[in-house]
C-alpha atoms as a PDB file:
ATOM      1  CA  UNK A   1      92.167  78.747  14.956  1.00  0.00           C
ATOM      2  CA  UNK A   2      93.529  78.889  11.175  1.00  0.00           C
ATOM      3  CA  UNK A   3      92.700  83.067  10.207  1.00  0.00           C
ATOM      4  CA  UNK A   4      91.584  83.712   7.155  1.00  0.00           C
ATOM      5  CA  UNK A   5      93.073  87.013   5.666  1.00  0.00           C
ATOM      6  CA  UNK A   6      92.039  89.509   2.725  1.00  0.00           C
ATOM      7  CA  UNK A   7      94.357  91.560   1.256  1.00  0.00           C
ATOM      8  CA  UNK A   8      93.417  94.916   0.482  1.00  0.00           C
ATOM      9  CA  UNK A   9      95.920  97.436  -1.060  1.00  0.00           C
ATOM     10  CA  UNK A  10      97.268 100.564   0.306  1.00  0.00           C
ATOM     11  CA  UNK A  11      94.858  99.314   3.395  1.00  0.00           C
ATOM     12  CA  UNK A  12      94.185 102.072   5.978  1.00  0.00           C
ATOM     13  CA  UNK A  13      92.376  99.426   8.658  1.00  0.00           C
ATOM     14  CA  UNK A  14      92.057  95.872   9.798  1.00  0.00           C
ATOM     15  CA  UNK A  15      88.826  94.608  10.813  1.00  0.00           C
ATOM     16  CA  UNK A  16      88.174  91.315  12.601  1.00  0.00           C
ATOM     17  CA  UNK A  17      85.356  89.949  12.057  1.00  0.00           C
ATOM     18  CA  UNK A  18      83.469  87.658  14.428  1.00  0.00           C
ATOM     19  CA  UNK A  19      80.841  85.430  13.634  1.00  0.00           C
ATOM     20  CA  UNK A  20      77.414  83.973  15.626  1.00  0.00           C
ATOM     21  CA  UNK A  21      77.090  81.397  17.927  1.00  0.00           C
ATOM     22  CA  UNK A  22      79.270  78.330  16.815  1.00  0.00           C
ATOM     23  CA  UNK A  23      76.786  75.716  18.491  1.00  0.00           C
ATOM     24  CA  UNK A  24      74.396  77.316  16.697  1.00  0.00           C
ATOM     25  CA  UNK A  25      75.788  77.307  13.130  1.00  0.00           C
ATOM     26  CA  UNK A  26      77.507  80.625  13.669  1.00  0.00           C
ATOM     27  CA  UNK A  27      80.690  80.007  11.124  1.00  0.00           C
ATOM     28  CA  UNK A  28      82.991  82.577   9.143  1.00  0.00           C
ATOM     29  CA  UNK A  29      81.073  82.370   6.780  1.00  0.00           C
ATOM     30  CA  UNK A  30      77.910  83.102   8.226  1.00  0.00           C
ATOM     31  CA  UNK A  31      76.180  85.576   5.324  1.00  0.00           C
ATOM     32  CA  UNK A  32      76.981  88.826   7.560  1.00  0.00           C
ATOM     33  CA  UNK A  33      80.297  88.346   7.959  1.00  0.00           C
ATOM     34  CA  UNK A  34      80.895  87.007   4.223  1.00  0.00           C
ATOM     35  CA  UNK A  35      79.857  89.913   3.219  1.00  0.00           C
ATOM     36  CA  UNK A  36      82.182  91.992   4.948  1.00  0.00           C
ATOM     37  CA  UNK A  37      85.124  90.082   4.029  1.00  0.00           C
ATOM     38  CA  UNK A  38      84.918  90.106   0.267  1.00  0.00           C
ATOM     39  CA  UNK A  39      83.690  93.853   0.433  1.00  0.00           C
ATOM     40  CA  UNK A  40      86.319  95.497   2.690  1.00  0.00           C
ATOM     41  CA  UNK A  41      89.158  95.458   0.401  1.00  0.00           C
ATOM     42  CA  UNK A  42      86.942  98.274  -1.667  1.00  0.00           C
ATOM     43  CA  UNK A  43      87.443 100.296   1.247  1.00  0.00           C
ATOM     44  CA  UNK A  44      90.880  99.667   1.734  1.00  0.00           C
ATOM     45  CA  UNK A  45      90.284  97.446   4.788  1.00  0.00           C
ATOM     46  CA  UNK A  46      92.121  94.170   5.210  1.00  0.00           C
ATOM     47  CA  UNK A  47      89.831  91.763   6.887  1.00  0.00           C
ATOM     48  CA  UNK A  48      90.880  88.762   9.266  1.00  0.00           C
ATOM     49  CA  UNK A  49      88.172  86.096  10.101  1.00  0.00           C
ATOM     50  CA  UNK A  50      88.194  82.754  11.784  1.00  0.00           C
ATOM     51  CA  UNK A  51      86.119  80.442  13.516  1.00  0.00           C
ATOM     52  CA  UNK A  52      86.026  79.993  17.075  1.00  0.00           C
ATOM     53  CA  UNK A  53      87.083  76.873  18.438  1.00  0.00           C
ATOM     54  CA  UNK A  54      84.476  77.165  21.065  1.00  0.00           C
ATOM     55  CA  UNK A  55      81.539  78.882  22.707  1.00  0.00           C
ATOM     56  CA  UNK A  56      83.415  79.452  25.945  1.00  0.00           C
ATOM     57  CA  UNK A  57      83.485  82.998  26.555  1.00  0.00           C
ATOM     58  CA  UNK A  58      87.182  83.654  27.484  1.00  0.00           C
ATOM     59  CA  UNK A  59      88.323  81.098  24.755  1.00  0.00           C
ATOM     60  CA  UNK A  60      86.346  82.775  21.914  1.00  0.00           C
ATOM     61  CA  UNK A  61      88.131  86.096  23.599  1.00  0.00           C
ATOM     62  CA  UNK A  62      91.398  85.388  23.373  1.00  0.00           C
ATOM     63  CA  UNK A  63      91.247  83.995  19.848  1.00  0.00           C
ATOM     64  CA  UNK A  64      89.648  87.114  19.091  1.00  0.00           C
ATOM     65  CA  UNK A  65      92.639  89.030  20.526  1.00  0.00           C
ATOM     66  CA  UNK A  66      94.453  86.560  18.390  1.00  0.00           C
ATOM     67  CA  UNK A  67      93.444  87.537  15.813  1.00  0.00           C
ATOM     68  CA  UNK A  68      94.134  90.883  15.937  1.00  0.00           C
ATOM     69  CA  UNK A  69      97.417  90.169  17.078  1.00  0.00           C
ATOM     70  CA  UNK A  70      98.040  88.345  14.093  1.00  0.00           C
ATOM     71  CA  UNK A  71      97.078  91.551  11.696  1.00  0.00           C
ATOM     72  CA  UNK A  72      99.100  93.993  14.146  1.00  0.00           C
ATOM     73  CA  UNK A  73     101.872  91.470  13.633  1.00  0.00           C
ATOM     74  CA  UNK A  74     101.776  91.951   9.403  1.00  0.00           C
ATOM     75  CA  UNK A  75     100.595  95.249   9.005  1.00  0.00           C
ATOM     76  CA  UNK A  76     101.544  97.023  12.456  1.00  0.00           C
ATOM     77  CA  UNK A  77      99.882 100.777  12.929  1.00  0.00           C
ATOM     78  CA  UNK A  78      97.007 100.027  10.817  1.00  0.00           C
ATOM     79  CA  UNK A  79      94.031 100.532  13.441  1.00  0.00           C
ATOM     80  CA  UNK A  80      91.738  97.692  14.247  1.00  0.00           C
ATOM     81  CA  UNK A  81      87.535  97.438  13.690  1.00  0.00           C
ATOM     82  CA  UNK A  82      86.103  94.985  16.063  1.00  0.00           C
ATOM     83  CA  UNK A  83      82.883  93.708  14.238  1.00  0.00           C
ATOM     84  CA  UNK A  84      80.725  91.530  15.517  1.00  0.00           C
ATOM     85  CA  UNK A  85      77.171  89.189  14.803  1.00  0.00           C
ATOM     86  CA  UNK A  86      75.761  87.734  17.813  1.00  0.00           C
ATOM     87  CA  UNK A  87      77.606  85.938  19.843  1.00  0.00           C
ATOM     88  CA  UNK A  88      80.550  87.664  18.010  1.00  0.00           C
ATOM     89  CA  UNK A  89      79.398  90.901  19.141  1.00  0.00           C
ATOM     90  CA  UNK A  90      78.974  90.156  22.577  1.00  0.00           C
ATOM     91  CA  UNK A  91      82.916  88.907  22.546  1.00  0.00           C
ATOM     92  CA  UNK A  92      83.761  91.861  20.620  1.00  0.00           C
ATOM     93  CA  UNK A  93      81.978  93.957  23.425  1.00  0.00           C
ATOM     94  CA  UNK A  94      84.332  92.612  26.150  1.00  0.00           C
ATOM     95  CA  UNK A  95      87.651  93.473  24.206  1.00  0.00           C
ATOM     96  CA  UNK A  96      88.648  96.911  25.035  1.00  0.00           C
ATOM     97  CA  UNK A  97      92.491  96.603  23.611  1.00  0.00           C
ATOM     98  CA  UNK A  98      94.074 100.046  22.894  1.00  0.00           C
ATOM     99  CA  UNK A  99      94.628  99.155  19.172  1.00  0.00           C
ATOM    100  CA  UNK A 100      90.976  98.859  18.338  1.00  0.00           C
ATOM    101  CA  UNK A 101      89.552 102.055  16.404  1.00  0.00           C
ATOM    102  CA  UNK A 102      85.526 100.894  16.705  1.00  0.00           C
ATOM    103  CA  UNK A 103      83.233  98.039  17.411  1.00  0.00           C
ATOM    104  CA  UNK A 104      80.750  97.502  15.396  1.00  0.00           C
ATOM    105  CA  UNK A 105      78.393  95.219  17.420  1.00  0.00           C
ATOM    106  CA  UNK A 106      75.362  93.665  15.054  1.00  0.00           C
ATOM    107  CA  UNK A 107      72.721  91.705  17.450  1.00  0.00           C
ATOM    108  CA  UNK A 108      74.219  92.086  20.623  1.00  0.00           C
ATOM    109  CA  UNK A 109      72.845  89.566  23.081  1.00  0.00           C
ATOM    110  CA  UNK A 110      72.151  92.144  26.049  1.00  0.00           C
ATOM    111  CA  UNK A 111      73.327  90.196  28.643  1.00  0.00           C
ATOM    112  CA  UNK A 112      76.935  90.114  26.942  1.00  0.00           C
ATOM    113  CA  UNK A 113      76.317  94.002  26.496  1.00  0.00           C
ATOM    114  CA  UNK A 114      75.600  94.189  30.389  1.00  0.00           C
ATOM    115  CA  UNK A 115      78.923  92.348  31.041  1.00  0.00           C
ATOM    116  CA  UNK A 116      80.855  94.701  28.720  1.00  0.00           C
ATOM    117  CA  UNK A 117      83.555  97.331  29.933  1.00  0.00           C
ATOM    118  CA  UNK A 118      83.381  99.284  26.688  1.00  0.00           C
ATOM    119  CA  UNK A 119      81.090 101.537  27.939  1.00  0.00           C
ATOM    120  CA  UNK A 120      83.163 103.932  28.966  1.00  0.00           C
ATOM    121  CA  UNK A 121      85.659 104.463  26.286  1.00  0.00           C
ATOM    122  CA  UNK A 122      85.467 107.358  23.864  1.00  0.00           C
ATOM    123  CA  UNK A 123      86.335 105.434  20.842  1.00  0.00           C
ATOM    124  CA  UNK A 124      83.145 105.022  18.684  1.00  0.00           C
ATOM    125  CA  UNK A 125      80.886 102.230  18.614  1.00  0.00           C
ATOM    126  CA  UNK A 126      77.794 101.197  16.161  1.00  0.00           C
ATOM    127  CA  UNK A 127      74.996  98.936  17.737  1.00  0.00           C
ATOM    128  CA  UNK A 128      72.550  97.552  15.082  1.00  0.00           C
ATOM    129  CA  UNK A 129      69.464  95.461  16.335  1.00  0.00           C
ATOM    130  CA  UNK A 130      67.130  94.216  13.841  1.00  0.00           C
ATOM    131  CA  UNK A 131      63.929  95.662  15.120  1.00  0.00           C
ATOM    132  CA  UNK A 132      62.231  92.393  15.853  1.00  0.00           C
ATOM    133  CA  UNK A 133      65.059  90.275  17.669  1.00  0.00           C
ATOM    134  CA  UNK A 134      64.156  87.549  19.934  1.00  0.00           C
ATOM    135  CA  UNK A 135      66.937  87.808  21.951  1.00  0.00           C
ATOM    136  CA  UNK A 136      67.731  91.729  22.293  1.00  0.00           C
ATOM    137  CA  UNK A 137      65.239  93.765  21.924  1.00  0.00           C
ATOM    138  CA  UNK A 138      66.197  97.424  20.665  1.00  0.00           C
ATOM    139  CA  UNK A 139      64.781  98.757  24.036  1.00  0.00           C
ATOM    140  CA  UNK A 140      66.830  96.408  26.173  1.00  0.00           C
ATOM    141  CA  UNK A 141      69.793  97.084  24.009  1.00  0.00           C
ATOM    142  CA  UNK A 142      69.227 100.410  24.166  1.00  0.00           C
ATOM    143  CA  UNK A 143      68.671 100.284  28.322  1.00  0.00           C
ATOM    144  CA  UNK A 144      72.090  98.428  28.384  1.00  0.00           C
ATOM    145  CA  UNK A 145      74.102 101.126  26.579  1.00  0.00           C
ATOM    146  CA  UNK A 146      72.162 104.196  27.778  1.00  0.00           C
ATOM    147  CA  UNK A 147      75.371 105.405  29.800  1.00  0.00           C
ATOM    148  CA  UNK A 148      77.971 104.620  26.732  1.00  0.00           C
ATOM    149  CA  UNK A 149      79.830 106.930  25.498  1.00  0.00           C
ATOM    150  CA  UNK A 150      80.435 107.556  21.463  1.00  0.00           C
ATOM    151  CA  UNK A 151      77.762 104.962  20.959  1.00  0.00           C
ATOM    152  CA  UNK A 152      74.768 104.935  17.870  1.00  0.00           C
ATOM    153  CA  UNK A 153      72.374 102.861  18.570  1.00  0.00           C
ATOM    154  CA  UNK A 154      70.225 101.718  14.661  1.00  0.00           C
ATOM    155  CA  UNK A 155      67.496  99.439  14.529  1.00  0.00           C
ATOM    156  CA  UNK A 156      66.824  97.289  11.730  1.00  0.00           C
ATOM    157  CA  UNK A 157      63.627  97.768  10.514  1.00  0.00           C
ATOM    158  CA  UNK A 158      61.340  94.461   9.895  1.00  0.00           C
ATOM    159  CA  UNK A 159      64.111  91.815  10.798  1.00  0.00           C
ATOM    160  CA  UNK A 160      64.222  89.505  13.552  1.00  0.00           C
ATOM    161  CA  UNK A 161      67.462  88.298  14.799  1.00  0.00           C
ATOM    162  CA  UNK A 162      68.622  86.485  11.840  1.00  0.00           C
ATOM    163  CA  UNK A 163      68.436  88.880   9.692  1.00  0.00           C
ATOM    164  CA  UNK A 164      66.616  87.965   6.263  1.00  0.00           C
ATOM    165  CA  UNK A 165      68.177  90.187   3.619  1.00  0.00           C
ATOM    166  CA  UNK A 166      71.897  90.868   5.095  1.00  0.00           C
ATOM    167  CA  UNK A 167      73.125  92.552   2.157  1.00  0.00           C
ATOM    168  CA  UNK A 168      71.943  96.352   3.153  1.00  0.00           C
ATOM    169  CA  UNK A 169      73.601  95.519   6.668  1.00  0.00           C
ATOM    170  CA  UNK A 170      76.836  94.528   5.136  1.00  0.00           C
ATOM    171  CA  UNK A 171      76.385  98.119   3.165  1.00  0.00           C
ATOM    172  CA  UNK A 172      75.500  99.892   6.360  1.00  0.00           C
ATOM    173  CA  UNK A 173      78.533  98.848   8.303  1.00  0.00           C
ATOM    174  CA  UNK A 174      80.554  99.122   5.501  1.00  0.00           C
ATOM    175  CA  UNK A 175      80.396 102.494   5.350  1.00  0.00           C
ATOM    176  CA  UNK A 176      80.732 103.172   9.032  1.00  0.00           C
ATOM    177  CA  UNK A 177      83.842 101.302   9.048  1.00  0.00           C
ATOM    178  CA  UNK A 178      85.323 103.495   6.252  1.00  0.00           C
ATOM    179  CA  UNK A 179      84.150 106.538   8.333  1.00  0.00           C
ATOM    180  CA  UNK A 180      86.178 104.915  11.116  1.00  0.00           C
ATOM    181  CA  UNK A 181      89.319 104.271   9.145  1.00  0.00           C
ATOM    182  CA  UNK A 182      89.707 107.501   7.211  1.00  0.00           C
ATOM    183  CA  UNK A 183      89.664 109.260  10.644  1.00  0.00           C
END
């Protein structure tokens, strides 16, 4: 895993950013996660993205934790965004390190949500589910995370699990990630 780093002045955040499936053309530079990248540094967010090596669930965790180890280790007591497409969302919903600020968890698959033990921790979390996902649908998502706490759950209105037009997600999360950061 070779991290790929912006570099945002005066940052007040680090988000990691996690991409889809990699055996299904998940990459960091899936459109979602692209997006982020070039548009945190407007927020003052530096952004660290990478790919995953591999699909196994522990592996793709601990380069995740990685990962954020490697932006504690530059810019220690910036807090950390966990966010997520897909796959990357489920392995972002397993990582409950004390340095992470928020998760924000785009497509969840449920069954990764169902696994996670994020539930119960009062740090804030953002679930977006396109409205027509073939994988997780919002009520299933919703079903899963019904006891969470500090958890919004948005549905996507007119999108399936890939997404179509990303752009006003990358907006959307971009803004709840500055929310999270100027806390």
């Amino acid at each position: 895993m070779v991290p790929e780093i912006n570099t945002a002045e005066q940052a007040r955040g680090i988000a990691v950013l996690l991409h889809p499936h990699p055996h299904f053309g998940g990459n960091r530079f899936h459109p979602f996660v692209e997006g982020l990248f070039r548009r945190l540094p407007e927020i003052a967010v530096r952004a660290i993205r990478f790919d995953f090596s591999s699909a196994e669930l522990s592996t793709a965790g601990e380069e995740a934790v990685a990962a954020m180890d490697e932006g504690a280790a530059r810019w220690p007591q910036l807090p950390v965004i966990l966010a997520g497409y897909s796959f990357g969302a489920g392995i972002a919903s397993s990582i409950g390190d004390e340095r992470i600020a928020g998760w924000y968890l785009l497509a969840p698959p449920s069954e990764m949500l169902s696994a996670s033990n994020i539930g119960n921790d009062p740090r804030p979390k953002a679930i977006v589910v396109p409205e027509h996902d073939q994988f997780s649908a919002p009520a299933t998502v919703a079903q899963e995370v019904a006891g969470w706490e500090e958890t919004t759950i948005t549905t996507v209105p007119n999108a399936d699990h890939f997404l179509g037009a990303v752009q006003p997600i990358v907006d959307s999360a971009l803004r709840w990630i500055e929310l999270i950061t100027n806390r």
